[in-house]
N, C-alpha and C. Protein backbone atom coordinates (compact mmCIF):
# COMPACT_ATOMS: atom_id res chain seq x y z
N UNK A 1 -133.95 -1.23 -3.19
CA UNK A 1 -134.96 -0.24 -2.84
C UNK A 1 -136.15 -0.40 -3.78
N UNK A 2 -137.33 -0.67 -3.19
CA UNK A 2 -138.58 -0.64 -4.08
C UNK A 2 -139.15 0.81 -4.52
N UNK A 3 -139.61 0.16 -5.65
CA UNK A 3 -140.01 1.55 -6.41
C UNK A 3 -141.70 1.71 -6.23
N UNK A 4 -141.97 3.16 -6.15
CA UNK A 4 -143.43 3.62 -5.79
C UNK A 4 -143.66 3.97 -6.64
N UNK A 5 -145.24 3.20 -6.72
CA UNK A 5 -145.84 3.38 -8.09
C UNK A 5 -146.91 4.15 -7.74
N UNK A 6 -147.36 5.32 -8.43
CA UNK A 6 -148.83 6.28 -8.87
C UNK A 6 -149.65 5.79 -8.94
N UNK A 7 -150.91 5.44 -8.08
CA UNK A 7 -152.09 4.46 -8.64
C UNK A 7 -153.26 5.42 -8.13
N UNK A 8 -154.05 5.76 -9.17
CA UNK A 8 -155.04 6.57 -9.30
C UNK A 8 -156.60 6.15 -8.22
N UNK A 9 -157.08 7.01 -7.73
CA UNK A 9 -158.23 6.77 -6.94
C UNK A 9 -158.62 5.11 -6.60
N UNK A 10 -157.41 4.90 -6.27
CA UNK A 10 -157.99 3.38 -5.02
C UNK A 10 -157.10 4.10 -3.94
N UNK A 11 -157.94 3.85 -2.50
CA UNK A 11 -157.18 3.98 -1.19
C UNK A 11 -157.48 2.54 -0.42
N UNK A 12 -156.30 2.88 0.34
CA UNK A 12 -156.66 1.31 1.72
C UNK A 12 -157.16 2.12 3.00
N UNK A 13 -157.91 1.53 3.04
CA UNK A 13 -158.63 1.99 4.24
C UNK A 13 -159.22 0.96 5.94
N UNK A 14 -158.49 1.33 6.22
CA UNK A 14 -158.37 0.01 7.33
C UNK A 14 -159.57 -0.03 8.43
N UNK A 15 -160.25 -0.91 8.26
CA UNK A 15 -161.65 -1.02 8.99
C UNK A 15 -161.43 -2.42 9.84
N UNK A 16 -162.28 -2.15 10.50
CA UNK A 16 -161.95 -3.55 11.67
C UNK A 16 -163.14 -4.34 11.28
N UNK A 17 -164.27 -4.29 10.41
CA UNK A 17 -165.21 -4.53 9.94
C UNK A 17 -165.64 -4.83 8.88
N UNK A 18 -164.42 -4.30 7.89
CA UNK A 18 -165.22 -4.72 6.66
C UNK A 18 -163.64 -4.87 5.65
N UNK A 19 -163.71 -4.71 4.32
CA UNK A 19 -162.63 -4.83 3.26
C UNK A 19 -161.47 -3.86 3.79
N UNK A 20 -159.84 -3.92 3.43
CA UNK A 20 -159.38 -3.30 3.39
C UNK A 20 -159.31 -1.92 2.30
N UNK A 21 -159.82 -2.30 1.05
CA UNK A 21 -159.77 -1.68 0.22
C UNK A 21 -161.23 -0.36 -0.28
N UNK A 22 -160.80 0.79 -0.38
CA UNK A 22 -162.25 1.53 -0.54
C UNK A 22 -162.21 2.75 -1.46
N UNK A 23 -162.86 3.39 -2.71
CA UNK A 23 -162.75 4.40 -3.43
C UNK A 23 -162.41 5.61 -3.04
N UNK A 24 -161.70 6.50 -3.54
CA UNK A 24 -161.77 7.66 -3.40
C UNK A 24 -161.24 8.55 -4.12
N UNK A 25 -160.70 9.76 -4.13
CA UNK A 25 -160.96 10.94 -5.21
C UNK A 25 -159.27 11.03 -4.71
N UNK A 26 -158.38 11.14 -4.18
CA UNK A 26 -156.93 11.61 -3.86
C UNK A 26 -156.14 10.35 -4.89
N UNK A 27 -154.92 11.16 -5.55
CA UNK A 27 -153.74 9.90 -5.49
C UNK A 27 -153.48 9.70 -4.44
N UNK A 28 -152.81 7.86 -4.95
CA UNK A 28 -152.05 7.07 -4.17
C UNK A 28 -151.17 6.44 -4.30
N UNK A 29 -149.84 6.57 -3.68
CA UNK A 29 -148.40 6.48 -3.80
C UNK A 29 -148.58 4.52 -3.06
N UNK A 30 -148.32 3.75 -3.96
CA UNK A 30 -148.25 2.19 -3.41
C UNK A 30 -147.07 2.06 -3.24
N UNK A 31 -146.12 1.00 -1.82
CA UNK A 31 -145.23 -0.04 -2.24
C UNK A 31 -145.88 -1.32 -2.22
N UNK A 32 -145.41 -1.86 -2.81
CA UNK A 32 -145.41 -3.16 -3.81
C UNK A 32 -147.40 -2.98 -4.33
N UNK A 33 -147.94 -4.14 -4.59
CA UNK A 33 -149.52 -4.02 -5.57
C UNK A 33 -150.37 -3.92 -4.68
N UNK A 34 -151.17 -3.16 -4.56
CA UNK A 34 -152.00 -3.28 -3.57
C UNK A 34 -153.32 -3.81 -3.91
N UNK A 35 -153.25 -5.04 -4.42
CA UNK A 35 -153.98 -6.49 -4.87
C UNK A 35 -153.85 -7.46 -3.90
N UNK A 36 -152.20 -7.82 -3.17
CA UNK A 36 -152.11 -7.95 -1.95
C UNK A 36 -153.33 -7.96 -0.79
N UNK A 37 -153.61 -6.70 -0.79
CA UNK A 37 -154.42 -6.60 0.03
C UNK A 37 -156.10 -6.64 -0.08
N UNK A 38 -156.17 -6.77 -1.12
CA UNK A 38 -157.53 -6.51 -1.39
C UNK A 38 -158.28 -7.79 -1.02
N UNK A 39 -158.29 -8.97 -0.61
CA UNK A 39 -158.84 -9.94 -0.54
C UNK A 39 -158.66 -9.77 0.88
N UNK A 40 -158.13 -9.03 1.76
CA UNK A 40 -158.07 -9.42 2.92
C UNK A 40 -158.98 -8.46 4.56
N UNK A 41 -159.32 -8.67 5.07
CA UNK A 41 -159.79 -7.76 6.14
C UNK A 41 -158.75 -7.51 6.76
N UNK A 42 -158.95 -6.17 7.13
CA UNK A 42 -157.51 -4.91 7.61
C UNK A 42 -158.56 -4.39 9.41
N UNK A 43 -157.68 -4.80 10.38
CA UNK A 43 -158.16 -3.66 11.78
C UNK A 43 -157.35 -3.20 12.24
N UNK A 44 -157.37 -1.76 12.54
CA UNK A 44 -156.62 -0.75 12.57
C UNK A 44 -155.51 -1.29 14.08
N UNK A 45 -154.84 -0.68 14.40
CA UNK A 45 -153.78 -0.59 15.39
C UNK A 45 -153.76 0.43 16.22
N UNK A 46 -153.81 0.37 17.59
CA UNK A 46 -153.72 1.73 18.19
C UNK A 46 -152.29 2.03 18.28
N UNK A 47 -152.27 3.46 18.63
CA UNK A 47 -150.91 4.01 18.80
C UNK A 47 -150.60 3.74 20.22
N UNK A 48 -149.42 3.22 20.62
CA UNK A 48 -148.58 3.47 21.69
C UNK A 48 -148.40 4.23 22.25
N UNK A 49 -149.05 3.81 23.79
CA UNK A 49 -149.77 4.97 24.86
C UNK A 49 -150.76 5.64 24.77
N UNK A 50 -151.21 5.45 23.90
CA UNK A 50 -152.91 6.33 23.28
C UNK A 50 -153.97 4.67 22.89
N UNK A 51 -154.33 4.32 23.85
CA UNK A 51 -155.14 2.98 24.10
C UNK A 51 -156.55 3.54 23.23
N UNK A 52 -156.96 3.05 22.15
CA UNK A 52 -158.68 3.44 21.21
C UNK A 52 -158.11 4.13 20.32
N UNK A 53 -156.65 5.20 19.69
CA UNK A 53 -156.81 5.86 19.23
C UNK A 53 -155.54 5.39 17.92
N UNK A 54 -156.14 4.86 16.97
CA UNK A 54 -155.94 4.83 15.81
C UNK A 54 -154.93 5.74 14.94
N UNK A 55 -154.80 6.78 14.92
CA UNK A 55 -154.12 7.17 14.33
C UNK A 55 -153.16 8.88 14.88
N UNK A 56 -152.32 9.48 14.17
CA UNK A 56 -151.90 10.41 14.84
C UNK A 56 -151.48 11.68 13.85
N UNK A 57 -152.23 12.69 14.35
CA UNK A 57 -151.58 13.86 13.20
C UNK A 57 -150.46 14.53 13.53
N UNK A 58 -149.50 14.99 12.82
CA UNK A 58 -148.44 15.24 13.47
C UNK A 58 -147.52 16.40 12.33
N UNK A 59 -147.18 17.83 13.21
CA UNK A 59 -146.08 18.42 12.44
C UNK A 59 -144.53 17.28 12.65
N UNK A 60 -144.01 17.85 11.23
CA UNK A 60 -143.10 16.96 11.52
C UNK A 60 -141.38 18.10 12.10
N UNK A 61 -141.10 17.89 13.35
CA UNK A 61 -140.95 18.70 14.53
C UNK A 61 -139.17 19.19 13.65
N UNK A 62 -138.60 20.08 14.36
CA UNK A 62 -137.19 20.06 13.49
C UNK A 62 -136.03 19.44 14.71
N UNK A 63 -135.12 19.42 14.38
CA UNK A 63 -134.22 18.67 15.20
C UNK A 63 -133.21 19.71 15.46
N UNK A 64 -131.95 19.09 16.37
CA UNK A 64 -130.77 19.56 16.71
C UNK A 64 -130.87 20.87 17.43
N UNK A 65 -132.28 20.73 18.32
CA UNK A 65 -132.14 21.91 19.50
C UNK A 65 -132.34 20.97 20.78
N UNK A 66 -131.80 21.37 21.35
CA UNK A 66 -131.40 20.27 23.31
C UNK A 66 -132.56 20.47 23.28
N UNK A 67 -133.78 21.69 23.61
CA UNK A 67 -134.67 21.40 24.00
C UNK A 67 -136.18 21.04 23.82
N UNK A 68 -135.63 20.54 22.30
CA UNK A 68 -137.00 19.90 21.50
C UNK A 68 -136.85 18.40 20.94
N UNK A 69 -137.55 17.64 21.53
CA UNK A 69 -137.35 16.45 20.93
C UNK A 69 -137.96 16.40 19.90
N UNK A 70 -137.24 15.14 18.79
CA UNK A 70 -137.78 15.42 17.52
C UNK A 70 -139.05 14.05 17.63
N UNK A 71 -139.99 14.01 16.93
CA UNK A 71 -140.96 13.23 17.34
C UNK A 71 -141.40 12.58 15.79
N UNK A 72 -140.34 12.52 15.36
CA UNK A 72 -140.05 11.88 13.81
C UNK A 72 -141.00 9.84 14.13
N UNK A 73 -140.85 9.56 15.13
CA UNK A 73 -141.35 8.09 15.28
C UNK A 73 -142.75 8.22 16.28
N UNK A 74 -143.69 7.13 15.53
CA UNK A 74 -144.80 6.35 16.47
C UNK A 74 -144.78 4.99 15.93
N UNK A 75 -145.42 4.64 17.36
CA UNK A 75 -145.10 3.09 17.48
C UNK A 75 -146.58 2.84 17.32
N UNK A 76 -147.12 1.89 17.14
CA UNK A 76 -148.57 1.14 17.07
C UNK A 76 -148.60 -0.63 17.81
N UNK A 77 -149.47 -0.25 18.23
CA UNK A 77 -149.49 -2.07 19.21
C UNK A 77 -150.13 -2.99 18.41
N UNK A 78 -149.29 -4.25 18.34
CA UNK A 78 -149.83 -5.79 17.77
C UNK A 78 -150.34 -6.15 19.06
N UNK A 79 -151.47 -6.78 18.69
CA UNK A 79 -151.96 -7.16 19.55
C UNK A 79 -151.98 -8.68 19.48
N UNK A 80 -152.33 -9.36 17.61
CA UNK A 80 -152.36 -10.77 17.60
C UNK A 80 -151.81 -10.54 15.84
N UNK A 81 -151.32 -11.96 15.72
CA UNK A 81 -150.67 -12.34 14.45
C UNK A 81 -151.33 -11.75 13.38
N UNK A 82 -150.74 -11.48 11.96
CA UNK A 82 -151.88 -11.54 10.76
C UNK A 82 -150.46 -11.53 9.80
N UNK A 83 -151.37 -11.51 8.69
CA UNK A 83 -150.40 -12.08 7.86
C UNK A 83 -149.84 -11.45 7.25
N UNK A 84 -149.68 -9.43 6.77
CA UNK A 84 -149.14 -8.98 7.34
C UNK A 84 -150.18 -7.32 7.38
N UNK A 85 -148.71 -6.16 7.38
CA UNK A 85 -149.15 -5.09 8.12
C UNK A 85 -149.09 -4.13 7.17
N UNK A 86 -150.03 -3.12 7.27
CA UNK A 86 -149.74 -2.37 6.90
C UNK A 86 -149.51 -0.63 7.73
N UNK A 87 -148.52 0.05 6.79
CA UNK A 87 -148.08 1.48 7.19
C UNK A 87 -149.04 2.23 6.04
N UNK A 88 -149.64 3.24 6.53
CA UNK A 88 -150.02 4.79 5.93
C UNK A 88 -149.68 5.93 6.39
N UNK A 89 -149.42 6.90 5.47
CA UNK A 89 -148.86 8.27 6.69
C UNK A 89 -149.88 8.84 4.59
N UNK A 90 -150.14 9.84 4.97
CA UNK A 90 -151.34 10.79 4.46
C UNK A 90 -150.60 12.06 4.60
N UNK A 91 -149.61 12.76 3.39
CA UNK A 91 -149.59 14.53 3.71
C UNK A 91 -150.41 15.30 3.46
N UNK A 92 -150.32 16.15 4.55
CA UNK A 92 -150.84 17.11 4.37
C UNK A 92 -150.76 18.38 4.10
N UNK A 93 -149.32 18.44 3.46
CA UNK A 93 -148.48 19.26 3.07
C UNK A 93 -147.57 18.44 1.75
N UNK A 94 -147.17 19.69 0.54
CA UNK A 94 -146.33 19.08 0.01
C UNK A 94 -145.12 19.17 0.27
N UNK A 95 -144.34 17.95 -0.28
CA UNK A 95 -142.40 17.80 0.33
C UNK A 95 -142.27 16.48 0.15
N UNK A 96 -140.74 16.46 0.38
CA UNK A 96 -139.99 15.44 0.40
C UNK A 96 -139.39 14.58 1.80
N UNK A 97 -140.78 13.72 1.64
CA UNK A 97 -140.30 13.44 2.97
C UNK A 97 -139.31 11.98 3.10
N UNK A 98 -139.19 11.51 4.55
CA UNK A 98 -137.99 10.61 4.79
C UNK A 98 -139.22 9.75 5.49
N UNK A 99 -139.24 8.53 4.93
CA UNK A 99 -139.84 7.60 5.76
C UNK A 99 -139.79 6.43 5.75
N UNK A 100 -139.61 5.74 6.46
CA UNK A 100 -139.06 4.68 7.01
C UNK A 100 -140.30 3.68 7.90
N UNK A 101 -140.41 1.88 7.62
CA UNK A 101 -141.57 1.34 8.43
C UNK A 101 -140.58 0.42 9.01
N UNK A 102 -140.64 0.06 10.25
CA UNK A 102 -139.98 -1.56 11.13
C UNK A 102 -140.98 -1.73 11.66
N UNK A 103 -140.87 -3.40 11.74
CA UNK A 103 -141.58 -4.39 12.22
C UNK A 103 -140.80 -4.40 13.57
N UNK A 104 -141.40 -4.43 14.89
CA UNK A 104 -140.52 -4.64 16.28
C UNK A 104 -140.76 -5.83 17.07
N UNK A 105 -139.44 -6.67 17.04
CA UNK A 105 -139.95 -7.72 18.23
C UNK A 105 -139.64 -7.50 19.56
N UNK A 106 -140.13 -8.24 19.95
CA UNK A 106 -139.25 -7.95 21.86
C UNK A 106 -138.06 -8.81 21.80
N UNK A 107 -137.31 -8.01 22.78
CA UNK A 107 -136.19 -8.25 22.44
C UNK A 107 -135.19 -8.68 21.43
N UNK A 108 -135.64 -8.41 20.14
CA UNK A 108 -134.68 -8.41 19.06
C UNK A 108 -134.47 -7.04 18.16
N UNK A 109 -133.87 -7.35 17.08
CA UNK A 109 -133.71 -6.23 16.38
C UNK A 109 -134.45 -6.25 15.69
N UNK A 110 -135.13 -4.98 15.42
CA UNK A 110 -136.78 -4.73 14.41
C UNK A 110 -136.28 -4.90 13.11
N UNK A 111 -137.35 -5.27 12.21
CA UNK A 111 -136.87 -5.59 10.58
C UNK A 111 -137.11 -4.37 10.09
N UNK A 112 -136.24 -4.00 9.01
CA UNK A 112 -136.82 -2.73 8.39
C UNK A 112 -137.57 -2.92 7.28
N UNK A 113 -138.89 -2.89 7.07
CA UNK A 113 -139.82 -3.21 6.05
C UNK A 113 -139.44 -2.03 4.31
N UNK A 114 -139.54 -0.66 5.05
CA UNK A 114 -138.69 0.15 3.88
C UNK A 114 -138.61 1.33 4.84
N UNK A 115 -137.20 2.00 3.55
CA UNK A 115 -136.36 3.38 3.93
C UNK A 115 -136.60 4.16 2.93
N UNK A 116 -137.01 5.36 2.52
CA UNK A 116 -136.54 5.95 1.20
C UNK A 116 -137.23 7.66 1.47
N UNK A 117 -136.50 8.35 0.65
CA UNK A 117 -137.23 9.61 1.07
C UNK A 117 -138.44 9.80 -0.57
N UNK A 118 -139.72 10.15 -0.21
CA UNK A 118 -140.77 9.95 -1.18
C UNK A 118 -141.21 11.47 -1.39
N UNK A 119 -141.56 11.99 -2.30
CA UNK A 119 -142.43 12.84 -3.03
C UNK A 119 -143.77 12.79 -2.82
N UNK A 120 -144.07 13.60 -1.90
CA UNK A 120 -145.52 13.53 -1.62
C UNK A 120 -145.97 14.60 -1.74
N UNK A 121 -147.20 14.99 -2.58
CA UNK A 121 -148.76 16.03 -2.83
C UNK A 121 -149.38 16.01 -1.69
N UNK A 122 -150.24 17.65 -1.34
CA UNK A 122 -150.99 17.41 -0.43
C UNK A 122 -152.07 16.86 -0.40
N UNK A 123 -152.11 15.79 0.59
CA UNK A 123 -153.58 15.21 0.64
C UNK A 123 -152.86 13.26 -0.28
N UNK A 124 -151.96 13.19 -0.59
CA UNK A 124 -151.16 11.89 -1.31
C UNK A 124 -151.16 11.03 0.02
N UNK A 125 -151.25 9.51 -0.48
CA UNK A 125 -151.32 8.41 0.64
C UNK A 125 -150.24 7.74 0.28
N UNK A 126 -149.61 7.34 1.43
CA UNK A 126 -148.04 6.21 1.23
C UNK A 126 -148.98 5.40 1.65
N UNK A 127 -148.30 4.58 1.10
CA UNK A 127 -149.14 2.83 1.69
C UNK A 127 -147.81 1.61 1.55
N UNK A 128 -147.25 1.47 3.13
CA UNK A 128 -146.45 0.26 2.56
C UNK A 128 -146.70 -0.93 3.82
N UNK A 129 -146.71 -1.92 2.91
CA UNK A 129 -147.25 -3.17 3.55
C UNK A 129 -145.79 -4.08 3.92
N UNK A 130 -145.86 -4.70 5.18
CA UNK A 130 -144.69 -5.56 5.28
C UNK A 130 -145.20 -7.34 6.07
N UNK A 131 -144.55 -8.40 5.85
CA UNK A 131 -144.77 -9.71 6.52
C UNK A 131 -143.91 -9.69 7.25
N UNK A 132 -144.60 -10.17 8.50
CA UNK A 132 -143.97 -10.79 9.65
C UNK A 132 -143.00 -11.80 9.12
N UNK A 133 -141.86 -12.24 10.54
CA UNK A 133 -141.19 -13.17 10.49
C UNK A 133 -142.26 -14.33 10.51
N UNK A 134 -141.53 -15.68 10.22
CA UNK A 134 -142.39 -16.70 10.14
C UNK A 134 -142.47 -17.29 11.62
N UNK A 135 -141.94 -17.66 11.94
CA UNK A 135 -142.00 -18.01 13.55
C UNK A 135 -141.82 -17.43 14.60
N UNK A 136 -142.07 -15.61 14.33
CA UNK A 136 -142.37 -14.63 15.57
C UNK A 136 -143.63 -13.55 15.04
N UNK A 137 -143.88 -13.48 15.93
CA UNK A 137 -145.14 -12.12 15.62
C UNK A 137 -144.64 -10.80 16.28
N UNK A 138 -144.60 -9.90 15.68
CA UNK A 138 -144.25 -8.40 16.10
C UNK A 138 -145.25 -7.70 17.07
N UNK A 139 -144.39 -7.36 18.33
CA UNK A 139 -145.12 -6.41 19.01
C UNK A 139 -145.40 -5.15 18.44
N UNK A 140 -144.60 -4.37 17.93
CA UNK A 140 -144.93 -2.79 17.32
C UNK A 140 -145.08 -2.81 15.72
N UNK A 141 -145.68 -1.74 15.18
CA UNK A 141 -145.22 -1.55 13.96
C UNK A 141 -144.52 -0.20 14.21
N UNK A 142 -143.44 -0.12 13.87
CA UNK A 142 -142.99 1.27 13.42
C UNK A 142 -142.94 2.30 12.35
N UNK A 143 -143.82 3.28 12.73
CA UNK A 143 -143.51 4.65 11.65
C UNK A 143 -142.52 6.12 11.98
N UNK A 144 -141.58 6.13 10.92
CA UNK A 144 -141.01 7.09 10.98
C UNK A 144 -140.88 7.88 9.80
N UNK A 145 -141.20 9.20 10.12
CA UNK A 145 -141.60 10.31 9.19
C UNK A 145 -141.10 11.38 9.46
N UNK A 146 -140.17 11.97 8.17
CA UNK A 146 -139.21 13.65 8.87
C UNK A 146 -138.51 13.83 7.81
N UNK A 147 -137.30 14.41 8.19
CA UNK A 147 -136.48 15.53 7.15
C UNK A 147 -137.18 17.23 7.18
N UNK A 148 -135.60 17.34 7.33
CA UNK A 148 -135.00 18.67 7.57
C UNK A 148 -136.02 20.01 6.15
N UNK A 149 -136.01 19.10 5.40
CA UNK A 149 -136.95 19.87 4.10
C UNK A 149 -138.24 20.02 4.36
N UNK A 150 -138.95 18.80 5.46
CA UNK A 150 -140.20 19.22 5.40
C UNK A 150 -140.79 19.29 6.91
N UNK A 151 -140.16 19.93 7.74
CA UNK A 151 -140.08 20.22 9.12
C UNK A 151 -141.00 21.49 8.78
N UNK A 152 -141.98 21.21 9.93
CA UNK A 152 -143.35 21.65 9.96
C UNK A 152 -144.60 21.64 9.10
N UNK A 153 -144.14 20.72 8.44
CA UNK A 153 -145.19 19.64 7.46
C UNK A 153 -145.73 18.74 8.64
N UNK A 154 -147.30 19.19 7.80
CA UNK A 154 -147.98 17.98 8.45
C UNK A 154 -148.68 16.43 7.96
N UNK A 155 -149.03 15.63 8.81
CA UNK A 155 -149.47 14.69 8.29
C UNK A 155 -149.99 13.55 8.92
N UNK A 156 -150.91 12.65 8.68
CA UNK A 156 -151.30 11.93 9.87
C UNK A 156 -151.11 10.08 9.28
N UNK A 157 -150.65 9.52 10.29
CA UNK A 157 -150.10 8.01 10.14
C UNK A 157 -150.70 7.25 10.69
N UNK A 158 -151.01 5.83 10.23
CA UNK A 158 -151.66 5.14 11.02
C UNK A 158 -151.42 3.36 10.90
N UNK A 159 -151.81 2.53 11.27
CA UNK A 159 -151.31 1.07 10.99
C UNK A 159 -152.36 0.44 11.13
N UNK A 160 -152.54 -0.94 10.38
CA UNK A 160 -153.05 -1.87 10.09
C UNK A 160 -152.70 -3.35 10.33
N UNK A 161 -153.49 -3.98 11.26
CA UNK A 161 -152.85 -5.20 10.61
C UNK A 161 -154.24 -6.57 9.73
N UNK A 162 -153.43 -7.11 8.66
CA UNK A 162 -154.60 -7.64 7.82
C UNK A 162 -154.23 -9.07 7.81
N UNK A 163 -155.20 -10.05 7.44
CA UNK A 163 -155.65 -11.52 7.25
C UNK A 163 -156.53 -12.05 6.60
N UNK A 164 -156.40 -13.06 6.05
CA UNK A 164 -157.36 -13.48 5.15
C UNK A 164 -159.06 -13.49 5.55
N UNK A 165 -159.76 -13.46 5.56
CA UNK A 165 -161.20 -13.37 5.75
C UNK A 165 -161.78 -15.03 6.38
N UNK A 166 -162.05 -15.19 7.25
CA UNK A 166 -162.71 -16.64 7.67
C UNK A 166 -163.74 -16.75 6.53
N UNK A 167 -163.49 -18.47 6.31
CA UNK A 167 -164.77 -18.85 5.59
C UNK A 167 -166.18 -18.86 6.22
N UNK A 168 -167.19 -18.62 5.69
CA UNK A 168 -168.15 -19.14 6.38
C UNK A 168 -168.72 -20.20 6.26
N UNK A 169 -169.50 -20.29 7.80
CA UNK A 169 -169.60 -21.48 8.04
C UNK A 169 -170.84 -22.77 7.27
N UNK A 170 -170.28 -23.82 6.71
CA UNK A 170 -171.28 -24.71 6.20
C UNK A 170 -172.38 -25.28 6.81
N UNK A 171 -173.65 -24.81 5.64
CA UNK A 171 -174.99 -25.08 6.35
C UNK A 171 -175.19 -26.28 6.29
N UNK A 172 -175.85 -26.80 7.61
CA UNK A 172 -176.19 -27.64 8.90
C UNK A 172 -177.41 -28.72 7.78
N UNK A 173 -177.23 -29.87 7.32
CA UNK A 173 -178.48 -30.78 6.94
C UNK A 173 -179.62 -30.87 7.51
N UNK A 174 -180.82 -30.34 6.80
CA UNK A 174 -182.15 -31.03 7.48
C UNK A 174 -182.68 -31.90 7.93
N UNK A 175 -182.51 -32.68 8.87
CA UNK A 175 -183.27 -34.05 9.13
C UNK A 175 -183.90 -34.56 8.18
N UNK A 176 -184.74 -33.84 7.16
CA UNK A 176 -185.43 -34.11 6.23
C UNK A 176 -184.75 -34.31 5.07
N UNK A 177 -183.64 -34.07 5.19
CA UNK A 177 -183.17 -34.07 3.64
C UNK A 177 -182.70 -35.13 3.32
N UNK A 178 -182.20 -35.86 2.22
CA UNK A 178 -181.58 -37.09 2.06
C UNK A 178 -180.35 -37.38 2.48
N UNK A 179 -179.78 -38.13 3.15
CA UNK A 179 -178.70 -38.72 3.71
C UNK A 179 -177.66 -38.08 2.47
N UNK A 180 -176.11 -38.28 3.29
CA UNK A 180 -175.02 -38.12 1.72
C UNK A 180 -175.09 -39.07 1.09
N UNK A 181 -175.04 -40.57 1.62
CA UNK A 181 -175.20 -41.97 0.67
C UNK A 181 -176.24 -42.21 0.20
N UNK A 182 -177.10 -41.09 -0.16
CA UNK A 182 -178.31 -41.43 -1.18
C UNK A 182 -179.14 -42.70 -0.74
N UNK A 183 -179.19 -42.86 0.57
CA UNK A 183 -180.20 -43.74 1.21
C UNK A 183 -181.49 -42.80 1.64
N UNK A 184 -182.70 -43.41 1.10
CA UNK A 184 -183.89 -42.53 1.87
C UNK A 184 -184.22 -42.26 3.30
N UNK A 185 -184.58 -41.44 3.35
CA UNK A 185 -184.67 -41.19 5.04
C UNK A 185 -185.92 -42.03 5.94
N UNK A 186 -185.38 -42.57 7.39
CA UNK A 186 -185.57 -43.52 7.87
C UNK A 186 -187.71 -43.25 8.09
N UNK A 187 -188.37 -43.87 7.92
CA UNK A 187 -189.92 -43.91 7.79
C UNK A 187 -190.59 -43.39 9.57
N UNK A 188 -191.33 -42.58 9.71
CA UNK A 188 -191.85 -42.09 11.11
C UNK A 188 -192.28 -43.18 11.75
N UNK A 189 -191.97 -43.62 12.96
CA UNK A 189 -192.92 -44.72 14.06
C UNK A 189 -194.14 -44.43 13.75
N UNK A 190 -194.97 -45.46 13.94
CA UNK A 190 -196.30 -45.38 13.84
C UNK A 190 -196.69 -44.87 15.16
N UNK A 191 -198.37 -44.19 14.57
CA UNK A 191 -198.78 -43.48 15.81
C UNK A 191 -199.31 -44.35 16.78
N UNK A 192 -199.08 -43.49 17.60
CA UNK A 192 -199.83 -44.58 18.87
C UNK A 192 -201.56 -44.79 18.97
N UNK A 193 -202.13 -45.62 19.39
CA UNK A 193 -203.22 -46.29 19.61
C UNK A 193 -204.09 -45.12 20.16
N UNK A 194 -205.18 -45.02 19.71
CA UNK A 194 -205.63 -43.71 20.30
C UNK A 194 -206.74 -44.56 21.66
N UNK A 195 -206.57 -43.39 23.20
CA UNK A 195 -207.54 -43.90 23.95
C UNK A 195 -208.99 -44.67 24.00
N UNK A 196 -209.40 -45.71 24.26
CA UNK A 196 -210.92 -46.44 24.20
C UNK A 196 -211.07 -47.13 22.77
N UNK A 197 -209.88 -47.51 21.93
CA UNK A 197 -209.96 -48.28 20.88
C UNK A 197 -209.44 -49.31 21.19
N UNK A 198 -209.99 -50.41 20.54
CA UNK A 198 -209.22 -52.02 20.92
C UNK A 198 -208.35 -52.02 20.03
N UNK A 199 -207.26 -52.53 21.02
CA UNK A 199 -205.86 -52.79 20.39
C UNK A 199 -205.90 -54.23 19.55
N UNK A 200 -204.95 -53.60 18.70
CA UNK A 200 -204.47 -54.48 17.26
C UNK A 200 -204.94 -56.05 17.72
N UNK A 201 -205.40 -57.38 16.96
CA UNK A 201 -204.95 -58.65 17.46
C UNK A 201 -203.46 -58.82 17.24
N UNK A 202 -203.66 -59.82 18.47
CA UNK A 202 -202.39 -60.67 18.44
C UNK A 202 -202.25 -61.80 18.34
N UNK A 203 -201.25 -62.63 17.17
CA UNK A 203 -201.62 -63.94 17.06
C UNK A 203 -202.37 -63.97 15.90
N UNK A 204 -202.77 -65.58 15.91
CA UNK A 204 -203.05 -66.32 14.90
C UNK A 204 -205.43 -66.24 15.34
N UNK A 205 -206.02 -66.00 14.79
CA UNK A 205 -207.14 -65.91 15.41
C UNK A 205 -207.89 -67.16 15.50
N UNK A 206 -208.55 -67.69 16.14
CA UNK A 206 -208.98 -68.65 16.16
C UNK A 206 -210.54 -69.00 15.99
């Protein structure tokens, strides 16, 4: 079981546009360094069945009545590979909550990235990051968030998935500029003969 470390005013903040990483004024509860991520561009994930919508606020519902389902899980859609993912869930309430991230493939059994029940302040960010298998890419990410202690706590979750940043692209040589083999560049054709002037001799003159 990995241990969560206290890391003072840095948050991840998942933009489809710019750094994963961005300042702010709340603690933040990390698994593993979140150095990881900092070199990388993060775009958000929609939630499953909610097509544009990023993230989800949610009491966390109580269980063991027939006629309430407990709504302890959301799923988020992969859409394409990255290298890997990240989970946030944000309370908004304090407690002890139970939370749990899987990676889901089709048709196999989802990996469990982490399990543990965490200590969370209101307004505190979980942040746990997990890698794909090497030769499959995950359709879902899974978040699950609950316990009986903090039933009707709220809080809102959301997913990421991140990759290294494309290089950009190398600028294009000037015609003008010097070759790579340090040969000078080839001399302009001469101009042409201008109209009603006699052309050059030819030959030996006699």
């Amino acid at each position: 079981m990995k241990r969560v470390a206290s890391v003072a005013l840095i948050g991840i903040i998942a933009s489809a546009s710019g750094s994963a990483i961005a300042d702010t004024t709340v603690p933040v509860r990390v698994i593993e360094t979140p150095q990881q991520a900092v070199d990388q561009v993060c775009a958000p994930l929609s939630v499953v069945g909610i097509p544009g919508q990023t993230s989800v606020r949610k009491s966390v519902s109580q269980v063991g009545l027939p006629w309430l389902r407990a709504n302890w899980n959301t799923d988020f859609a992969v859409d394409n590979r990255a290298d890997r993912y990240l989970a946030t869930v944000r309370a908004k309430s304090a407690g002890d909550y139970k939370v749990a991230v899987y990676l889901k493939y089709p048709n196999q059994p989802p990996d469990k990235v982490f399990e543990q029940e965490v200590p969370l302040e209101s307004n505190d960010l979980l942040v746990v990051t997990g890698t794909p298998r090497r030769d499959q890419t995950p359709n879902q990410v899974n978040i699950f968030v609950g316990g009986l202690a903090v039933a009707g706590n709220e809080y809102i979750a959301s997913a990421s998935a991140c990759g290294a940043p494309s290089a950009p692209p190398e600028p294009e040589s000037s015609p003008s500029e010097t070759p790579p083999n340090g040969a000078p560049p080839e001399a302009a054709p001469p101009a042409s003969v201008p109209p009603g002037s006699n052309p050059p001799p030819s030959g030996n003159p006699r």
